[in-house]
Protein backbone atom coordinates (compact mmCIF):
# COMPACT_ATOMS: atom_id res chain seq x y z
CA UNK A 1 44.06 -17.32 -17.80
CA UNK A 2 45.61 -15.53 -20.64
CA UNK A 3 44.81 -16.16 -24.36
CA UNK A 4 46.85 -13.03 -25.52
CA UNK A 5 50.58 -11.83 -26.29
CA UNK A 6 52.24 -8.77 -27.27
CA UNK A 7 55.00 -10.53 -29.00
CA UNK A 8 55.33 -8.87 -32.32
CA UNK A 9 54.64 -10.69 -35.61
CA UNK A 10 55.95 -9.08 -38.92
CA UNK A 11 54.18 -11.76 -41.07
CA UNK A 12 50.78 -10.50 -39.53
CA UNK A 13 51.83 -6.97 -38.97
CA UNK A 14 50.21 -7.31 -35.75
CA UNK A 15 51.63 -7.60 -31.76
CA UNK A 16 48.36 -8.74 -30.88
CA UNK A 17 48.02 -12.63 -30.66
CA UNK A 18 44.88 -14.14 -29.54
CA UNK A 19 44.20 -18.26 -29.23
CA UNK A 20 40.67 -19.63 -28.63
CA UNK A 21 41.03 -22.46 -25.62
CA UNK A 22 38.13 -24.71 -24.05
CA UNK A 23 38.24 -23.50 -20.39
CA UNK A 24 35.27 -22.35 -18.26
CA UNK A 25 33.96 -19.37 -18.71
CA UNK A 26 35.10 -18.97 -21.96
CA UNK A 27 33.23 -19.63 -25.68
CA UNK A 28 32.74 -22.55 -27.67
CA UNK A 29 36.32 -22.98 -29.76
CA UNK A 30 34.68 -22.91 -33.62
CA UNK A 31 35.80 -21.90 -36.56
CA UNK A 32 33.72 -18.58 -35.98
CA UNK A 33 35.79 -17.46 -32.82
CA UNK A 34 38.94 -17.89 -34.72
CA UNK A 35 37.99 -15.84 -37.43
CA UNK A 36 36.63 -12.99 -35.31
CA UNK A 37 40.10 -13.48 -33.21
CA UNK A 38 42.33 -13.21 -36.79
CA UNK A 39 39.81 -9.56 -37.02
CA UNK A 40 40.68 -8.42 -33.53
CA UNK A 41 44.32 -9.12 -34.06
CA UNK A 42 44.45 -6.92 -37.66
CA UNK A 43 42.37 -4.32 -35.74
CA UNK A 44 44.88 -4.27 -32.78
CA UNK A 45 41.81 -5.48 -30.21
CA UNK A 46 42.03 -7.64 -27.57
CA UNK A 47 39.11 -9.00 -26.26
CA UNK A 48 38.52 -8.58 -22.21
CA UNK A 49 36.95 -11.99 -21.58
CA UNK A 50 40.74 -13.19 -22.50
CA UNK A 51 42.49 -11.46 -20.23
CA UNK A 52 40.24 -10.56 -17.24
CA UNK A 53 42.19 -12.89 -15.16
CA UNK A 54 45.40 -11.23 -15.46
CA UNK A 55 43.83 -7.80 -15.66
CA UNK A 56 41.45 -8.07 -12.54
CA UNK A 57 43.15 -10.85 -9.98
CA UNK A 58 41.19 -11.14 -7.28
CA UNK A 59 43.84 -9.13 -5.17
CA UNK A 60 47.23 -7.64 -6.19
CA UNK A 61 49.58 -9.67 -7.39
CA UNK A 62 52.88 -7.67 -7.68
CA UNK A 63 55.64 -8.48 -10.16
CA UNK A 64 58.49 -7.82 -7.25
CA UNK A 65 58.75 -10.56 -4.76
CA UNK A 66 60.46 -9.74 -1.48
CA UNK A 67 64.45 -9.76 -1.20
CA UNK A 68 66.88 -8.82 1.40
CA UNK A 69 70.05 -6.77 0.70
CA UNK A 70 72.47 -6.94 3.12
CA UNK A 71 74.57 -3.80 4.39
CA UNK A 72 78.16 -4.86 5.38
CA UNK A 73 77.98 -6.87 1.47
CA UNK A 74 76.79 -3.19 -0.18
CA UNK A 75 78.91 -0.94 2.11
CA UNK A 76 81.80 -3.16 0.81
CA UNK A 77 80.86 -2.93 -3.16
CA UNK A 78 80.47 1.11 -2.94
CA UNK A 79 83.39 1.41 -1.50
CA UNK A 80 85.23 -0.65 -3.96
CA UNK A 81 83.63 1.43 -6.62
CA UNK A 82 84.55 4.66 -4.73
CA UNK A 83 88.05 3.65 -5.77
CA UNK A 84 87.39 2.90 -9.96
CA UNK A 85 84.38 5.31 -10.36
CA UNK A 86 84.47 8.83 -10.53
CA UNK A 87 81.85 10.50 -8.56
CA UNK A 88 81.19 13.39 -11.10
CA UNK A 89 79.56 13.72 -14.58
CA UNK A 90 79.64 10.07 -16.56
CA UNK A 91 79.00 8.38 -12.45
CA UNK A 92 75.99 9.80 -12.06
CA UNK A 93 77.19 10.51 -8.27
CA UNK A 94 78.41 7.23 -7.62
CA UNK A 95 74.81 6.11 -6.97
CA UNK A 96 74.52 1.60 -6.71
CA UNK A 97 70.55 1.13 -6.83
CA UNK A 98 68.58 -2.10 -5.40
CA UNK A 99 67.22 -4.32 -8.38
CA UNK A 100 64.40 -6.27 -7.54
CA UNK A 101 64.72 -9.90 -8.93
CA UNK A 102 61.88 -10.15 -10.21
CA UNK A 103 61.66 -6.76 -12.25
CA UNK A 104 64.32 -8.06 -15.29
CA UNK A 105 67.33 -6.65 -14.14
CA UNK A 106 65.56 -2.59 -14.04
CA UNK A 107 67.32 -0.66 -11.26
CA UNK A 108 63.91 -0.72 -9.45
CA UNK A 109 63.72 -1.90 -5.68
CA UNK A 110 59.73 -2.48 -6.57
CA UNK A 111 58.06 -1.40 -9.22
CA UNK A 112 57.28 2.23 -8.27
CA UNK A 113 60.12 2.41 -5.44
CA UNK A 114 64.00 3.36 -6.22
CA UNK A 115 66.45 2.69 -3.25
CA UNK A 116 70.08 3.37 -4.02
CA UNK A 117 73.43 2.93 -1.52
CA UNK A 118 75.85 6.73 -2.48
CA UNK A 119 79.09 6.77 -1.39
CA UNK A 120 80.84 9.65 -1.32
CA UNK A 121 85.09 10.03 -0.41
CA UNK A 122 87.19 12.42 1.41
CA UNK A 123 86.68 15.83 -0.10
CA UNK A 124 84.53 14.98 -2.85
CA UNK A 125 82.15 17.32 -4.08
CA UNK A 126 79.07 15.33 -6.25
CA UNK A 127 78.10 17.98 -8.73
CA UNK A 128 74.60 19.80 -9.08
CA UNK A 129 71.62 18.75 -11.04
CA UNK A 130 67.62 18.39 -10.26
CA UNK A 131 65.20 16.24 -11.35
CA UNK A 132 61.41 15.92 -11.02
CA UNK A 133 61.90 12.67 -9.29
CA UNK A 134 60.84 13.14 -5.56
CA UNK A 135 63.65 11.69 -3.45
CA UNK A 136 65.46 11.43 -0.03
CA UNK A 137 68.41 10.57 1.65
CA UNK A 138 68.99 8.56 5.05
CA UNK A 139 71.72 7.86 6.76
CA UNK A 140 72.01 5.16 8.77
CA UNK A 141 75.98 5.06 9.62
CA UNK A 142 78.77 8.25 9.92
CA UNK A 143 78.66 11.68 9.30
CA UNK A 144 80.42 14.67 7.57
CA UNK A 145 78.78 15.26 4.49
CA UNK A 146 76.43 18.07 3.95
CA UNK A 147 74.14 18.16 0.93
CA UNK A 148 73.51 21.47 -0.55
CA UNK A 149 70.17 22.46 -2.18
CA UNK A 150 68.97 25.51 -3.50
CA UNK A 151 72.66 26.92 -1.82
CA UNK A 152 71.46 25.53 1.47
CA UNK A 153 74.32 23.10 3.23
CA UNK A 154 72.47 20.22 5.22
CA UNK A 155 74.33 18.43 7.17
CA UNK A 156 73.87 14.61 6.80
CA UNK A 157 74.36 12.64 10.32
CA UNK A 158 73.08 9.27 11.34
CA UNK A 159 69.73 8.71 11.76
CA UNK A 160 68.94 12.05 9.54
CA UNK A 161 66.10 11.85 7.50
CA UNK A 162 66.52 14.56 4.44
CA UNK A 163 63.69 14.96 2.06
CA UNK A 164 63.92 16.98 -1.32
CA UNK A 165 61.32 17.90 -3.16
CA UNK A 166 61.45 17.55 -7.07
CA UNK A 167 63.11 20.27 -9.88
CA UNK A 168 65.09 21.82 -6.56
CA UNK A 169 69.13 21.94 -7.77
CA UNK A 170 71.19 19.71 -5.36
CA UNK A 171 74.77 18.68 -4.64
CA UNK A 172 76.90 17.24 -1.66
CA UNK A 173 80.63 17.59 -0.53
CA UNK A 174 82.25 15.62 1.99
CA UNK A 175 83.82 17.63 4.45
CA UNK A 176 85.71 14.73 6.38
CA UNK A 177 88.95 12.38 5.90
CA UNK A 178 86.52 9.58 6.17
CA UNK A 179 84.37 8.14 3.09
CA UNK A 180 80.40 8.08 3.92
CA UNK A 181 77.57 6.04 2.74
CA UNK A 182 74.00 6.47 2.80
CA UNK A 183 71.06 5.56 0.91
CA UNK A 184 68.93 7.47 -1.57
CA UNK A 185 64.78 6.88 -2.17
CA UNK A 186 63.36 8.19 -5.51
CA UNK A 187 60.17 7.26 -7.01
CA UNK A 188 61.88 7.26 -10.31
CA UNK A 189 60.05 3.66 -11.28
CA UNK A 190 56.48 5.47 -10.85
CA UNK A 191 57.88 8.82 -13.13
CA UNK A 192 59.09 6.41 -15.79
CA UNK A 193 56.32 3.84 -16.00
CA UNK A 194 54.25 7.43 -16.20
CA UNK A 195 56.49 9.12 -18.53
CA UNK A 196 56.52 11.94 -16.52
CA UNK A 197 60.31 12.35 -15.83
CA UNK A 198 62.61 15.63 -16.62
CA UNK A 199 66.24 15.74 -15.34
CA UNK A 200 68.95 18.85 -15.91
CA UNK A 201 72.41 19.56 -14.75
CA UNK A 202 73.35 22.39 -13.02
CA UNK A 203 77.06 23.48 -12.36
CA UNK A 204 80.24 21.52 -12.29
CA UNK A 205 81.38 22.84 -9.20
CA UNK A 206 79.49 24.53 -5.86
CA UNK A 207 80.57 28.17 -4.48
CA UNK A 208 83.05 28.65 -1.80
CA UNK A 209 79.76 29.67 0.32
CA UNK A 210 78.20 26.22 -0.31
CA UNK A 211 81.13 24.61 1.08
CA UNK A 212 80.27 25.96 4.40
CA UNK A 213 79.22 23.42 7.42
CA UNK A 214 76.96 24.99 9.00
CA UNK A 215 75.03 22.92 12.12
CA UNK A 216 72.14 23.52 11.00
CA UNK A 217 70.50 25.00 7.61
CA UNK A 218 68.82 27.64 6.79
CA UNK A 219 65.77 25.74 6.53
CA UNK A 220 66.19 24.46 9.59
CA UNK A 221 66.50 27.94 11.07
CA UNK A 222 62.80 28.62 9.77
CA UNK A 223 61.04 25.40 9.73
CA UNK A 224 62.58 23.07 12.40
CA UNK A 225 60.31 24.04 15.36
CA UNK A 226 57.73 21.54 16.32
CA UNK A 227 53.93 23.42 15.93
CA UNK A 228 55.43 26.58 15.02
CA UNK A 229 54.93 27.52 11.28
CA UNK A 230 56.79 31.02 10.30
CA UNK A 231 54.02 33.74 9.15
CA UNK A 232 56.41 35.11 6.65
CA UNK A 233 56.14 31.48 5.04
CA UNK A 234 54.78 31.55 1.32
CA UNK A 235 52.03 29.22 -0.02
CA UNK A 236 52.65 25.33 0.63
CA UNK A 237 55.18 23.70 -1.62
CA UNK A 238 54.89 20.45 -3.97
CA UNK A 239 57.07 19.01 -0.91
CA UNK A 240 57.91 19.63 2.49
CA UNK A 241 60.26 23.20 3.41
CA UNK A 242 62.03 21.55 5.76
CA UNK A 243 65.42 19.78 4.36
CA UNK A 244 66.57 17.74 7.70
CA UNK A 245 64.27 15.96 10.31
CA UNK A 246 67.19 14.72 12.90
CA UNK A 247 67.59 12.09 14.58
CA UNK A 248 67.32 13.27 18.21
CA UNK A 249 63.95 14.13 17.66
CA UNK A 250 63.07 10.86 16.11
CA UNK A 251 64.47 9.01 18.77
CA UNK A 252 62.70 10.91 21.31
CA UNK A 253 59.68 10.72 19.61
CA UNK A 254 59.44 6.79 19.50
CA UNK A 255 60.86 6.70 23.17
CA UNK A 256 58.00 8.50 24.63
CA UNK A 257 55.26 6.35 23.02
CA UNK A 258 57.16 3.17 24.13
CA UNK A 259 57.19 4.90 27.62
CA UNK A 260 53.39 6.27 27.51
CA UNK A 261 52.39 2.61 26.70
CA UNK A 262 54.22 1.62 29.68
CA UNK A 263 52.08 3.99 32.31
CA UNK A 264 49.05 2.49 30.86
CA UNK A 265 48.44 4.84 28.27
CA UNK A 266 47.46 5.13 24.46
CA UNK A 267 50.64 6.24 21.91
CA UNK A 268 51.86 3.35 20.36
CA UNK A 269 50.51 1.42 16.46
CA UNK A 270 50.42 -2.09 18.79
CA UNK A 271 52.15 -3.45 22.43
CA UNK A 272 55.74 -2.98 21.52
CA UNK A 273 55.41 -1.29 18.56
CA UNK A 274 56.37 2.92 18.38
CA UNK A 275 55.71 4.77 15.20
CA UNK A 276 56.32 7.76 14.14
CA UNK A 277 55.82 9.56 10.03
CA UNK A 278 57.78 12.24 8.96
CA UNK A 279 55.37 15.22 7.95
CA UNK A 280 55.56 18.59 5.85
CA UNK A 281 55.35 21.36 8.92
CA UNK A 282 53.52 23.80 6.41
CA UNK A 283 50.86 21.59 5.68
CA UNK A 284 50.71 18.20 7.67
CA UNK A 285 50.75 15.70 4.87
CA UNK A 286 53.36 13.46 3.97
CA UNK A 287 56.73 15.40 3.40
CA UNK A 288 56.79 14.57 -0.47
CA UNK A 289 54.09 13.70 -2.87
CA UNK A 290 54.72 10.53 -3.90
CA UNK A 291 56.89 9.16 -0.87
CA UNK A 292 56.30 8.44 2.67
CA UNK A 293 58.69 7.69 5.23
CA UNK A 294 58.52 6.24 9.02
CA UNK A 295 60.62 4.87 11.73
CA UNK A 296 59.44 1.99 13.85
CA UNK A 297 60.57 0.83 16.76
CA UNK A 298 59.69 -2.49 18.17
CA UNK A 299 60.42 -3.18 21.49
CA UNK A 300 63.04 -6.36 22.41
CA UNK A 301 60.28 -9.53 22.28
CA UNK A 302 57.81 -7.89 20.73
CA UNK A 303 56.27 -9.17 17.55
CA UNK A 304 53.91 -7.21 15.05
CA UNK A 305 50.63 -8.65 13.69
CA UNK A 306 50.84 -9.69 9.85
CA UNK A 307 50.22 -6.82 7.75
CA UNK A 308 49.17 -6.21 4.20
CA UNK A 309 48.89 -3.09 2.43
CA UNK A 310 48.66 -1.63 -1.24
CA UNK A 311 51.51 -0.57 -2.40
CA UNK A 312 55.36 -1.60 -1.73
CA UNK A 313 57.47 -0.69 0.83
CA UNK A 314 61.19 -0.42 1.29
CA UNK A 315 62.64 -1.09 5.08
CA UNK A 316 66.12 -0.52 6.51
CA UNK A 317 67.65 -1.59 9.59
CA UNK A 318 68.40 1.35 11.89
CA UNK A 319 69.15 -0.65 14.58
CA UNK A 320 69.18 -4.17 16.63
CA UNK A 321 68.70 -7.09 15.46
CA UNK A 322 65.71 -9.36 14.16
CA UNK A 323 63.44 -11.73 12.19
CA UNK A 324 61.45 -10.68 9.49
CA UNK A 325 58.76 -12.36 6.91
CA UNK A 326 57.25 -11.16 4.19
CA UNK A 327 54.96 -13.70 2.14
CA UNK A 328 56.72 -16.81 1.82
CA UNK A 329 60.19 -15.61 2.58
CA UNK A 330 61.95 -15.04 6.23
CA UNK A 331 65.34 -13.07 7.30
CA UNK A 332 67.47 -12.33 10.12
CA UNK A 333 68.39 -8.80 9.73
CA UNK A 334 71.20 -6.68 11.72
CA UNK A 335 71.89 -3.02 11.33
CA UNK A 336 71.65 -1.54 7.70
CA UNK A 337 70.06 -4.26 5.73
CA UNK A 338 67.75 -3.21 3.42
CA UNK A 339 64.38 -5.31 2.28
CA UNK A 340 61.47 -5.09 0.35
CA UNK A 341 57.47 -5.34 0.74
CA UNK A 342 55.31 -5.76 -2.05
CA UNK A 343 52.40 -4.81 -2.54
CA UNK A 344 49.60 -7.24 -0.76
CA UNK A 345 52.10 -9.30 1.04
CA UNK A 346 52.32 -9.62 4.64
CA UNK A 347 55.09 -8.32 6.73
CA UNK A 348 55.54 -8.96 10.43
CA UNK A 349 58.92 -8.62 12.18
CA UNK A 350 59.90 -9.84 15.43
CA UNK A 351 62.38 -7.89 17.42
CA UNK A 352 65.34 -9.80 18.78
CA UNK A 353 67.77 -6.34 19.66
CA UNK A 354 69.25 -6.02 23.15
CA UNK A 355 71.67 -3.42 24.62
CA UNK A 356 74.31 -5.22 22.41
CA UNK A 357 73.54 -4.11 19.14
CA UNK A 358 71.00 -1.31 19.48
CA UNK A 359 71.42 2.18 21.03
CA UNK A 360 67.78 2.16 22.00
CA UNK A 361 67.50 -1.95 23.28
CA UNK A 362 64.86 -2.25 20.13
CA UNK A 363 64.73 -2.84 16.50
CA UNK A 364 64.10 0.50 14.89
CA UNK A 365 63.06 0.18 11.07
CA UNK A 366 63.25 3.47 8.61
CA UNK A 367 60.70 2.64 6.00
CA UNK A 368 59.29 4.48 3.11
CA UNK A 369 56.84 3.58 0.62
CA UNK A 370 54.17 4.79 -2.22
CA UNK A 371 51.48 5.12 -0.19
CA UNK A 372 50.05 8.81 -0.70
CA UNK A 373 50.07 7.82 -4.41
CA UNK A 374 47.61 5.13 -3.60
CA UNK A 375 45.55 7.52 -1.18
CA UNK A 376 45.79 10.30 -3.59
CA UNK A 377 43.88 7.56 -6.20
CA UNK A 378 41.63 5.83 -3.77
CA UNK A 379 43.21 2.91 -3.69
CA UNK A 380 44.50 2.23 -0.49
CA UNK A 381 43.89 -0.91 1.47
CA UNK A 382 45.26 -2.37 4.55
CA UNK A 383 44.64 -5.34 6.76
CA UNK A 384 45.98 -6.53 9.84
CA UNK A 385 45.67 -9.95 10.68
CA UNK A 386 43.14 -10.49 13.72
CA UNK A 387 41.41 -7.43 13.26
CA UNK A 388 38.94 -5.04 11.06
CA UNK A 389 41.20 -2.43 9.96
């Protein structure tokens, strides 16, 4: 129950607005209370017995409520705006973000969790600038743009997974005749509810060198070899070294564990269900301080157990074909559509992909969420329905 408001009031110079109600719990209404309410509200105090239930819910109750955004519907609107928006300064990179209906019309796919769809046309070059927002890009369709940071040209294919840590300088040009779409996670919601946030651009225009399209980057070169950490290395970064985690390694990855639970063995989260997190080689964590990111695959049939967890998620469709529900709300989802998990709700999916519409025969799910901001505080929390965890 709330007694309180924020609503400004220039007649009483005060935002604070308090009204005595009979309820349980609560004092006598007298002509007492509302005087010492009329002193809390010139003193700019607000009394915790008004607003406890708002304040300290019994569980999370999270201002975003789930949504689906469907891929062929945003594929089509970027590339309409790839033909009236320029991609350099003044369209901030031709970048369409996710807003959450229930977060006022903010560019915010949840309220600590920015996903964004970038197109990017034939021989476009988006120019440089770095921010202290963490962020990644994934692609889930085409191929033949390379993103360049620190000078480094990454190549961007489907099913690549490229992470960037924050304050590194950053760009992209397309190398192809073909436009390319992909989708960009920042936690740019969590920097500005924190004030935290610094942004800067860098140069118009890349070097000749940075044009190059090279298979594979110099990072790479140094960090992409599984157990093997380079003894020149420095000290651990704020984020993970390693600019591309590809997709033949994912794919293998989630393969095997489907196939070691077939033999009888342990390796996958639940029957059916593969997963595998992307981790910083230098120091095992999550690849970015603020942001983790996962695939799951989920075998054709399979269904997972209801989960809830602190903290929202953002999904996307890899591939195949299925039925999801979070809370109240339930989707049939194909290749690229994008949905959101608030915090505290449950999510199960049930996989309904064949050799049709999925390269592997399964529904395979990119996901990334907030969660090492909630371990880094303590306040993690998971259940899964039927069990202890």
């Amino acid at each position: 129950m709330t007694q309180s408001s924020l609503a400004p009031d220039t007649a009483l110079g005060s935002p604070v607005r308090l009204q005595a109600v009979s309820a349980e719990g609560q004092p006598e209404v007298t002509p007492a209370l509302e005087e010492l309410y009329r002193g809390f509200e010139q003193e700019l105090l607000v009394p915790l017995w008004t607003e406890i239930g708002d304040l300290m819910p019994a569980h999370p109750r999270s201002r975003a409520t789930p949504h689906v955004w469907r891929w062929q519907r945003l594929r089509a609107l970027a590339a309409q705006a790839g033909d009236l928006v320029p991609v350099g300064r003044g369209g901030e990179r031709r970048a369409i973000a996710l807003a959450n209906p229930s977060l006022g019309g903010r560019p915010f796919a949840t309220p600590t969790l920015w996903a964004a769809i970038q197109y990017l046309m034939p021989g476009e070059d988006a120019p440089e600038h770095r921010h202290t927002q963490h962020a990644f890009r994934f692609v889930v369709e085409g191929e033949g743009v390379w993103t360049v940071v620190g000078g480094d040209p990454v190549a961007m294919r489907r099913g690549d997974f490229l992470p960037q840590a924050g304050w590194n300088m950053h760009a992209h040009h397309n190398a192809t005749t073909e436009p390319m779409a992909w989708i960009d996670g920042l936690d740019i919601p969590f920097q500005y509810a924190n004030e935290a946030q610094f942004f800067e651009f860098g140069r118009d225009e890349i070097s000749a060198a940075e044009h190059a399209t090279p298979d594979r980057s110099r990072a790479e070169r140094l960090w992409g070899h599984p157990g093997l950490r380079p003894v020149s290395a420095p000290e651990p970064s704020p984020g993970t070294p390693l600019l591309a985690y590809r997709w033949e390694h994912t794919d293998r990855a989630l393969n095997d564990q489907l196939a070691l639970e077939a033999e009888g063995f342990a390796g996958t989260v639940e029957p059916g269900h593969a997963a595998v997190r992307f981790s910083d080689p230098s120091t095992g964590a999550d690849v970015l301080p603020t942001l983790r990111a996962e695939m799951h695959r989920v075998a054709r049939g399979a269904e997972t157990a209801p989960i809830r967890e602190t903290g929202s998620s953002v999904y996307q469709v890899f591939d195949g074909s299925g039925a999801v529900t979070v809370g109240e709300e339930s989707w049939s989802v194909t290749r690229g559509d994008l949905f959101v998990v608030p915090s505290w709700q449950p999510l199960s999916v049930r996989s309904e992909a064949g050799t049709s519409d999925s390269d592997s025969g399964a529904l395979d799910l990119f996901r990334f969420s907030d969660s090492p901001i909630f371990e880094a505080l303590g306040l993690d929390r998971t259940h899964v329905e039927g069990t202890t965890r």
